[in-house]
Protein backbone atom coordinates (compact mmCIF):
# COMPACT_ATOMS: atom_id res chain seq x y z
CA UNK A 1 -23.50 196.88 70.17
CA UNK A 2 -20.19 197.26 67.43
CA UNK A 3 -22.78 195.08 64.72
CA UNK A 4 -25.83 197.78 65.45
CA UNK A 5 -23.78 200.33 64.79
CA UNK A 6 -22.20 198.60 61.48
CA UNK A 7 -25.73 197.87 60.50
CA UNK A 8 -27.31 201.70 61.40
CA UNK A 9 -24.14 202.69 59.64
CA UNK A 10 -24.65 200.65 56.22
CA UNK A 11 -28.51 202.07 56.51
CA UNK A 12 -27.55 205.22 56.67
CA UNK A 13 -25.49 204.82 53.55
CA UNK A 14 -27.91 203.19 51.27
CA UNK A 15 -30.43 206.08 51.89
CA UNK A 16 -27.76 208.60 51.42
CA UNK A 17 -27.12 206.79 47.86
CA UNK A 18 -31.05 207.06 47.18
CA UNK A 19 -31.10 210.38 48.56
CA UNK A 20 -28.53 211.98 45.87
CA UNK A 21 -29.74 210.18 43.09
CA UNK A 22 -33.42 211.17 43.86
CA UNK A 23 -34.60 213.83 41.30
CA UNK A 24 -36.09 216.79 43.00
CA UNK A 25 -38.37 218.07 40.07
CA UNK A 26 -41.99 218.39 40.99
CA UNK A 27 -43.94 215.40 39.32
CA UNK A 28 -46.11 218.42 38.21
CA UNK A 29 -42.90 219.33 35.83
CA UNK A 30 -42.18 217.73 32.50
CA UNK A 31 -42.55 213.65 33.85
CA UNK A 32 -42.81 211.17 31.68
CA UNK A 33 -45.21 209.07 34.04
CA UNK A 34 -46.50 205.45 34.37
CA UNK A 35 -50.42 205.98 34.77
CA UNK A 36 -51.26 205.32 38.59
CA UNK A 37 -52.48 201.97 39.08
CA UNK A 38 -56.08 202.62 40.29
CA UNK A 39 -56.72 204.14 36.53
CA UNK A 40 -54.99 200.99 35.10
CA UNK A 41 -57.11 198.56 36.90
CA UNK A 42 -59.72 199.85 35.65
CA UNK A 43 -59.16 199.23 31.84
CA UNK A 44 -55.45 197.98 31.38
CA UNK A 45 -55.56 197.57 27.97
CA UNK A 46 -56.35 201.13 27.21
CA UNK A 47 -52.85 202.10 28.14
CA UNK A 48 -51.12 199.68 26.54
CA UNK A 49 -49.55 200.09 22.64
CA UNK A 50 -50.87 197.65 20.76
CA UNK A 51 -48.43 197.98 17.91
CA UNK A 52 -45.54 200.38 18.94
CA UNK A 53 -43.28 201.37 21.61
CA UNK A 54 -42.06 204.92 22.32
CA UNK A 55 -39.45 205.52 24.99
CA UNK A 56 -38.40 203.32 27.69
CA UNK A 57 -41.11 202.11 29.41
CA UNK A 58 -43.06 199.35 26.76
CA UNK A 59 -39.54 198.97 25.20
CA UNK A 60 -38.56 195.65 24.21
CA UNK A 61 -41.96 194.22 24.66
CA UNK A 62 -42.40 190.90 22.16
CA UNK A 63 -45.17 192.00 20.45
CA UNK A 64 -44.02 195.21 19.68
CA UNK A 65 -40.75 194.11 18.22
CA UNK A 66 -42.22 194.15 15.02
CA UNK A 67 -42.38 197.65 14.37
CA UNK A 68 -38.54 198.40 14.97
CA UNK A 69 -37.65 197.42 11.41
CA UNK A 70 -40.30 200.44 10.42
CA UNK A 71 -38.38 202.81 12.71
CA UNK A 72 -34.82 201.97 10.91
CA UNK A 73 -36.48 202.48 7.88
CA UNK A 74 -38.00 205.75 8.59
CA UNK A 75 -34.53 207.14 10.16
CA UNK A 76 -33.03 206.24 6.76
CA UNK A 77 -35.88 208.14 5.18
CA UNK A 78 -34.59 211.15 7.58
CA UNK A 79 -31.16 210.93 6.54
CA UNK A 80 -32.45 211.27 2.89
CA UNK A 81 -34.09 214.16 3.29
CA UNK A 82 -31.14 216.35 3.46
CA UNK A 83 -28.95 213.52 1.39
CA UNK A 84 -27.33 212.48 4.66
CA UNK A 85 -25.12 209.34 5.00
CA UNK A 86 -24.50 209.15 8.47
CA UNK A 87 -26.45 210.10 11.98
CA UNK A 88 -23.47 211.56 13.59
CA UNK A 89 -25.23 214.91 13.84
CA UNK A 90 -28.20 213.93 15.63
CA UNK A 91 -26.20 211.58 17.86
CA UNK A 92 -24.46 214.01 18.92
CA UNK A 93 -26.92 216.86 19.29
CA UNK A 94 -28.53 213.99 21.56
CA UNK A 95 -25.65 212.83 23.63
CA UNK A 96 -25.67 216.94 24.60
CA UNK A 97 -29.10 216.45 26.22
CA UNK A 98 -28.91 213.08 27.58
CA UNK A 99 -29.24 213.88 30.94
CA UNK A 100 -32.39 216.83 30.69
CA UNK A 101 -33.71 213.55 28.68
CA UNK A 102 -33.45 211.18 31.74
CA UNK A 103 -34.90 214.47 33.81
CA UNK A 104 -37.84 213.61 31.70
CA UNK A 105 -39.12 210.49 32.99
CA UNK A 106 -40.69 209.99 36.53
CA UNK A 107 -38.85 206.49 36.84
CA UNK A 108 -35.12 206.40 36.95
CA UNK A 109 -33.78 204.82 33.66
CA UNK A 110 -30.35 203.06 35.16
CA UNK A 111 -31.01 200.11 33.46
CA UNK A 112 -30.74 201.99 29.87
CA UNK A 113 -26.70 202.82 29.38
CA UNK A 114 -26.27 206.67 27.11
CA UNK A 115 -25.63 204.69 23.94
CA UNK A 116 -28.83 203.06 24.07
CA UNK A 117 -30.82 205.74 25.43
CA UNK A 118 -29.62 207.77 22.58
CA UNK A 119 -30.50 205.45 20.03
CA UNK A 120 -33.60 204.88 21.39
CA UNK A 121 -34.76 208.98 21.12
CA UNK A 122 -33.22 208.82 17.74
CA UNK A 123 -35.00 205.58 16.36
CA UNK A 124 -38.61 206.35 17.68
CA UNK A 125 -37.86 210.35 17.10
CA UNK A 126 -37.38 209.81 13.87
CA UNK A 127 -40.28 207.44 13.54
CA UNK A 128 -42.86 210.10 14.70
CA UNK A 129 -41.41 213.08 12.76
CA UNK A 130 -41.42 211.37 9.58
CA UNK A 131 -44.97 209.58 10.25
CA UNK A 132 -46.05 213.66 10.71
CA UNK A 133 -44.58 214.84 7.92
CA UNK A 134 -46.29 212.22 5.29
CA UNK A 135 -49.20 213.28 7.05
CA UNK A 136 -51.49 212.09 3.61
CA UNK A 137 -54.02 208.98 3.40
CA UNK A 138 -52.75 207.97 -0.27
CA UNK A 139 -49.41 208.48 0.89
CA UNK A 140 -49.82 205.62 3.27
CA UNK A 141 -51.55 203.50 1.27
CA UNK A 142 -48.48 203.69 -1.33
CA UNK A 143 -46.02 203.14 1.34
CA UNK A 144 -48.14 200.25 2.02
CA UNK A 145 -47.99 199.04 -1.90
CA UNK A 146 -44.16 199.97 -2.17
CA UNK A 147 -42.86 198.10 1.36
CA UNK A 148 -43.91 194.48 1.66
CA UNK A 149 -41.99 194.00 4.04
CA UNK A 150 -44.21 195.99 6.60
CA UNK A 151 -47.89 194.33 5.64
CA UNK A 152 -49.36 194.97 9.36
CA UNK A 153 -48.93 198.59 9.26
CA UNK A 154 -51.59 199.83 10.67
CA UNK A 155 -51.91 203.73 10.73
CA UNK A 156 -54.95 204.04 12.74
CA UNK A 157 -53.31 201.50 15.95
CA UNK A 158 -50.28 203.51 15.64
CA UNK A 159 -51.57 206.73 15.93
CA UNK A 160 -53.26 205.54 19.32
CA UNK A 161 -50.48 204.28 20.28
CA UNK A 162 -48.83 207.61 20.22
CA UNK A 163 -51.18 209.33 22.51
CA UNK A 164 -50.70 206.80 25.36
CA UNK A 165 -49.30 208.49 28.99
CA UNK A 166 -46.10 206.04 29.03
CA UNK A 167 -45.40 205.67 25.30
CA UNK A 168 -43.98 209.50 25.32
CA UNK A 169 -40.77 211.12 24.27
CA UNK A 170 -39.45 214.66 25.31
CA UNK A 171 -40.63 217.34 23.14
CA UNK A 172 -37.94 218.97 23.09
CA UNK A 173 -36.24 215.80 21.22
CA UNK A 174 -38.82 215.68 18.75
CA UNK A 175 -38.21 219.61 18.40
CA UNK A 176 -34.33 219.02 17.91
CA UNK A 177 -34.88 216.27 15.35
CA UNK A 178 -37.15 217.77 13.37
CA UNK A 179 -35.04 221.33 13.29
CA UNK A 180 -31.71 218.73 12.24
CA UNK A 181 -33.69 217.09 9.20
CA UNK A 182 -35.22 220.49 7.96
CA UNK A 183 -33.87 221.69 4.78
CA UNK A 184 -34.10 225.17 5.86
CA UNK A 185 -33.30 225.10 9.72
CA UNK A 186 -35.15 228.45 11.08
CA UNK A 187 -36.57 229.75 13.90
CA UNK A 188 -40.32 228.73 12.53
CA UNK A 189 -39.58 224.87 12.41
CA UNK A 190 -41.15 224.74 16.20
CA UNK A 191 -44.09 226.38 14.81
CA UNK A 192 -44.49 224.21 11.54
CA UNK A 193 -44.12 221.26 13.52
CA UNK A 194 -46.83 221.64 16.30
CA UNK A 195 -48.97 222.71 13.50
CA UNK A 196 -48.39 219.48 11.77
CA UNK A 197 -48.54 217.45 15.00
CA UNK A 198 -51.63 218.66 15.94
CA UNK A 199 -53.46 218.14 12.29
CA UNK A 200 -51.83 214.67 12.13
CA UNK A 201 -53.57 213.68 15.57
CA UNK A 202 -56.94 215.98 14.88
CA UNK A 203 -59.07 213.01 13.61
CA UNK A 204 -58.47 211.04 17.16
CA UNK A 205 -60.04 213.51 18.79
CA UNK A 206 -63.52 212.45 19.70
CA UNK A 207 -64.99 216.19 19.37
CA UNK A 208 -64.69 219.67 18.28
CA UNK A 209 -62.12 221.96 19.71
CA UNK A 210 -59.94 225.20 19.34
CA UNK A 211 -56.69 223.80 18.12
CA UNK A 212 -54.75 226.75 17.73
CA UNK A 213 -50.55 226.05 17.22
CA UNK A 214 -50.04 230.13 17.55
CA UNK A 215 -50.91 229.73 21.31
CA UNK A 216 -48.88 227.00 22.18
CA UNK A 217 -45.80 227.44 23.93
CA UNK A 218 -42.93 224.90 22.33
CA UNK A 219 -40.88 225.38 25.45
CA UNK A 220 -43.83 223.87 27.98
CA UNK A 221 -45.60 221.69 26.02
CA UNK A 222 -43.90 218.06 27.93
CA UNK A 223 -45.10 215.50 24.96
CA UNK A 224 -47.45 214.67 21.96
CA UNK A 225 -49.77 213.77 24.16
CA UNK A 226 -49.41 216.97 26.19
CA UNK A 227 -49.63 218.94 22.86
CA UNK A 228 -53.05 217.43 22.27
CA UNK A 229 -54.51 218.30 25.31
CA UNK A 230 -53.03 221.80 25.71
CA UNK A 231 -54.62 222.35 22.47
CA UNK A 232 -57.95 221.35 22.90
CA UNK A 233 -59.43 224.01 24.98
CA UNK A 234 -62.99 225.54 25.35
CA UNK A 235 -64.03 228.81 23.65
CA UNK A 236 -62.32 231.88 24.82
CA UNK A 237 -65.36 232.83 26.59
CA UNK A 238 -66.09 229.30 27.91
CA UNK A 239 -62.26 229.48 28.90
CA UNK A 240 -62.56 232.83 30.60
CA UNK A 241 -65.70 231.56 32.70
CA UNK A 242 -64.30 228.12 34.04
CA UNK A 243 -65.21 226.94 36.95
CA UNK A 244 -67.88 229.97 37.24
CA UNK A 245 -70.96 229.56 34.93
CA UNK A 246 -70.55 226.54 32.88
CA UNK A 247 -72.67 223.24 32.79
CA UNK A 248 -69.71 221.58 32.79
CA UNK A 249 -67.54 223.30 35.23
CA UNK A 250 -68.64 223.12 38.27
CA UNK A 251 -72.32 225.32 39.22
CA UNK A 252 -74.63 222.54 38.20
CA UNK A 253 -73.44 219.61 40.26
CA UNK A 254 -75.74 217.30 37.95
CA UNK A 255 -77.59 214.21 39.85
CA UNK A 256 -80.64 213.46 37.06
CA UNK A 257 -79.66 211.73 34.70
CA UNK A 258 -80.78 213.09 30.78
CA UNK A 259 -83.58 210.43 31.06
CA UNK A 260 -84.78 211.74 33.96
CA UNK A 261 -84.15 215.76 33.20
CA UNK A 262 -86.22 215.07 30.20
CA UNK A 263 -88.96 214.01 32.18
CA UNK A 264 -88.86 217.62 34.06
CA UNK A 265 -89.13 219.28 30.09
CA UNK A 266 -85.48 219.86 30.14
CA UNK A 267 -84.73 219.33 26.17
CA UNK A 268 -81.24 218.50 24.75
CA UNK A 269 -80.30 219.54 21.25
CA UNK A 270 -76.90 219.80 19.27
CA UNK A 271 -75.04 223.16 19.80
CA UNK A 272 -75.29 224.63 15.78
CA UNK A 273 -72.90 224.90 13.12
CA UNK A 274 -70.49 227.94 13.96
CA UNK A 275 -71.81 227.61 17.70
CA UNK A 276 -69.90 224.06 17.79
CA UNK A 277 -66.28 225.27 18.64
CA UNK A 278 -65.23 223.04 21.55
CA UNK A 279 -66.88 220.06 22.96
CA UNK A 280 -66.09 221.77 26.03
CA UNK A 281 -68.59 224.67 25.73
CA UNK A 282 -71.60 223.73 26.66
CA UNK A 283 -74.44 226.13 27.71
CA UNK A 284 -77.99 225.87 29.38
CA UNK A 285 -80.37 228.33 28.06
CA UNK A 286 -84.66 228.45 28.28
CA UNK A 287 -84.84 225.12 29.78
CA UNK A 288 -82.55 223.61 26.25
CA UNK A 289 -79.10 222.00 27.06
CA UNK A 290 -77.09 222.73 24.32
CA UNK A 291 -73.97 219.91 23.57
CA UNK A 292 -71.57 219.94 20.58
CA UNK A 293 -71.26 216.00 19.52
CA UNK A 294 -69.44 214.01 20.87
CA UNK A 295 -68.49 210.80 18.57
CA UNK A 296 -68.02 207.55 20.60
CA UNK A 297 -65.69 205.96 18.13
CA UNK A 298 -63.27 202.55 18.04
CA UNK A 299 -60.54 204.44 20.10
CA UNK A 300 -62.74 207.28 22.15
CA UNK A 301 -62.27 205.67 24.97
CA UNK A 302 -58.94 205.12 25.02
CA UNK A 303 -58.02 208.91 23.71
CA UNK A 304 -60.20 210.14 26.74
CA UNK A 305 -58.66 207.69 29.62
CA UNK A 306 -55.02 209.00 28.95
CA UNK A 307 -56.51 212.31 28.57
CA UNK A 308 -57.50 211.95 31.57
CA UNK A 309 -54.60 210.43 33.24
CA UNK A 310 -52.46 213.10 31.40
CA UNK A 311 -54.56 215.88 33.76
CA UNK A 312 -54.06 213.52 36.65
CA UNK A 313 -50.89 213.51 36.64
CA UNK A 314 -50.03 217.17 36.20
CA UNK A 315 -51.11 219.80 38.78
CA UNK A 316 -50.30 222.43 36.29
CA UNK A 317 -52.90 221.97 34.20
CA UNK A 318 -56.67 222.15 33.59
CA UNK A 319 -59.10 218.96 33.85
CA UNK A 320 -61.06 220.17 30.93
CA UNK A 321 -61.73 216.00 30.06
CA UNK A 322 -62.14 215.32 33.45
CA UNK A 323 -64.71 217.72 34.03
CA UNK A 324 -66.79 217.12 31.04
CA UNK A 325 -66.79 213.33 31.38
CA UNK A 326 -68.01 213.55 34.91
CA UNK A 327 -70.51 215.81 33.43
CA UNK A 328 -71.56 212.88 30.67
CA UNK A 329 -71.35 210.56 33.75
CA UNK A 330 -73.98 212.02 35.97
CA UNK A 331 -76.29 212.52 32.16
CA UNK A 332 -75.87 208.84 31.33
CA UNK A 333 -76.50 205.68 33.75
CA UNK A 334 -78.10 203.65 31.09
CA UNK A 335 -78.15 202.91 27.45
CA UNK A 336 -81.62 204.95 27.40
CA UNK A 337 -79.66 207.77 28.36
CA UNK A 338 -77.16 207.26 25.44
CA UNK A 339 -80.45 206.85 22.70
CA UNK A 340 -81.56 210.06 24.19
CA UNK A 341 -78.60 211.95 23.56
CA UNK A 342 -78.70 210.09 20.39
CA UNK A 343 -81.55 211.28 18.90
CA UNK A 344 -80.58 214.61 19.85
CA UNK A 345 -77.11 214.70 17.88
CA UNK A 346 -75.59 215.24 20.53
CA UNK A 347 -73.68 211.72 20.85
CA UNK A 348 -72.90 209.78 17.55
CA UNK A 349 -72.64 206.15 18.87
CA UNK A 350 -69.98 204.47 16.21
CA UNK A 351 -69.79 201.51 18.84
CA UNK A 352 -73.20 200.41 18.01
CA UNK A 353 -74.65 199.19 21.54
CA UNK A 354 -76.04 202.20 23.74
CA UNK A 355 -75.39 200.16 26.64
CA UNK A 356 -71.82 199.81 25.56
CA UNK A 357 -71.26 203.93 25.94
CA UNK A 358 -73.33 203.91 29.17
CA UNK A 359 -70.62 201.87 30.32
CA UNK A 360 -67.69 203.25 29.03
CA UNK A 361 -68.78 207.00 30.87
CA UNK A 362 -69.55 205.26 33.98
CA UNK A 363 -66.19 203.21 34.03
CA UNK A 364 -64.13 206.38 32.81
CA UNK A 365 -64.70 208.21 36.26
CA UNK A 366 -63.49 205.41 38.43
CA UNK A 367 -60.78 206.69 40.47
CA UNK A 368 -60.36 209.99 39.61
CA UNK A 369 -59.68 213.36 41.22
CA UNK A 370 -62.36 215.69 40.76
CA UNK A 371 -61.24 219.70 39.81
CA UNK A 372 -62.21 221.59 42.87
């Protein structure tokens, strides 16, 4: 009876040690989170950086090792911005907010002492801020000419990499970092930066959309990734109507595929010109359903899926991508669906095979929680 009550008693301690170093913060909060693992087996790979890890969780990985002589290199480039020989100030401005930094991320980080964690923030920080700020094809291609010791820089894979769910840092670190290396630290560095953020990351976006910096909030935007999506939103008046009168929100509960709508006379043709604000505004009008295109490029899938998972993840926001690739689900079930939307501008198809995009839309809603 004495060893039961030794054991209940050693029980009830471990919990109680679990217990008070459990984080209450809603997951809905600003969590750093590992993508749920019904969305990863669907397509593994898409969540996955290929060439660079951000934070904690692909740290260390073999084949990513390679880029952490480029992040030394670009925190020395920091530093010589404001002729700086030493990173004591943004240590220490980071050692201040080392524990709202571990508040951060959905999985306890225990394993990672402060002096690492620290360095860590400040090595891939620094990475992204200066990547942002040289924000200029030639530029690249002369850093590429000038630095031999870097030959597998690859702009393009990096910049995916950066919009991946787990490969995320704080914003407010980037915000701090950025505000230390300014030459003129003022209260408009938070707006400079989102607006440089978000025209760095524009051409991954696989559509139009209203990405306006003046609207976004510094203080609740979680992560880069999080600063994409906030930012690309439907029209105002598409906004204002969601979930009411929308194609893609909700009122049409689509089960025809375009292939088979066309055979009914609906018609599809490309939203026009000034009419093509947000991918997300689409409209049904005289029997015509009008789309803005959509371009089914290299990394379009991959942008969407953590999209995706992003909204998944956090109660707190809209499914805008969720919604509107269920939408494209229920229009395409086959490659003939794809040629259709095709041929109506609606789609550009940089992939090649039809049947390839069919697949991708019908694979990309696996798993996932519809709006209600």
């Amino acid at each position: 009876m004495e060893d039961e009550y030794e054991a209940a008693e050693f029980l009830s301690i471990r919990i109680d040690e679990k217990l008070s170093s459990f984080s209450t913060v809603s997951s809905s909060g600003c969590k750093i989170c590992r993508v749920p693992n019904p969305l990863r087996q669907i397509n593994e790979k898409a969540y996955e950086p290929h060439k660079i890890s951000i934070g904690p969780y692909h740290h260390g990985k073999d084949h990513l090792k390679g880029m952490e002589a480029r992040k030394m290199h670009y925190l020395k480039r920091l530093l010589q911005r404001r002729e700086e020989t030493s990173v004591q100030r943004y240590v220490m401005a980071l050692k201040d907010k080392e524990e709202k930094i571990r508040e951060c991320y959905a999985e306890p980080l225990d394993h990672i002492d402060g002096d690492a964690l620290v360095e860590m923030m400040l090595l891939d920080g620094s990475f992204i801020i200066e990547l942002i700020r040289e924000n200029q094809i030639w530029k690249f291609r002369e850093l590429r000419k000038n630095n031999d010791d870097f030959p597998n820089f690859n702009v393009v894979s990096v910049t995916r990499d950066l919009l991946l769910v787990e490969n995320q840092l704080p914003f407010f670190v980037l915000l701090e970092l950025f505000h230390l290396s300014t030459l003129v630290p003022n209260q408009a560095n938070e707006i400079e930066f989102i607006h440089r953020a978000l025209d760095f990351f524009s051409g991954m976006i696989p559509g139009p959309g209203i990405q306006n910096s003046e609207v976004i909030s510094a203080q609740k935007t979680k992560n880069l990734l999080g600063l994409v999506h906030d930012s690309w939103l439907p029209s105002p008046e598409v906004k204002d109507s969601y979930g009411e009168n929308s194609a893609v929100y909700g009122e049409w509960n689509l089960t025809r595929n375009a292939t088979e709508l066309k055979e009914v006379g609906i018609k599809f043709k490309k939203m026009n010109g000034d009419e093509e604000k947000s991918l997300f505004d689409i409209k049904f009008e005289n029997g015509v359903l009008w789309m803005p295109t959509i371009r089914m490029e290299e990394n379009a899938d991959c942008i969407l899926r953590n999209l995706i998972a992003y909204e998944q993840g956090h109660n707190d926001c809209q499914r805008y991508v969720t919604d509107y690739v269920t939408f494209m689900n229920c229009l395409i079930n086959t490659g003939k669906d794809v040629e259709l939307l095709r041929y109506s501008g609606s789609l550009v198809n940089g992939l090649g095979d039809d049947g390839v995009v069919a697949t991708i839309f019908n694979r990309l809603c696996h798993s996932i929680e519809l709006s209600d």
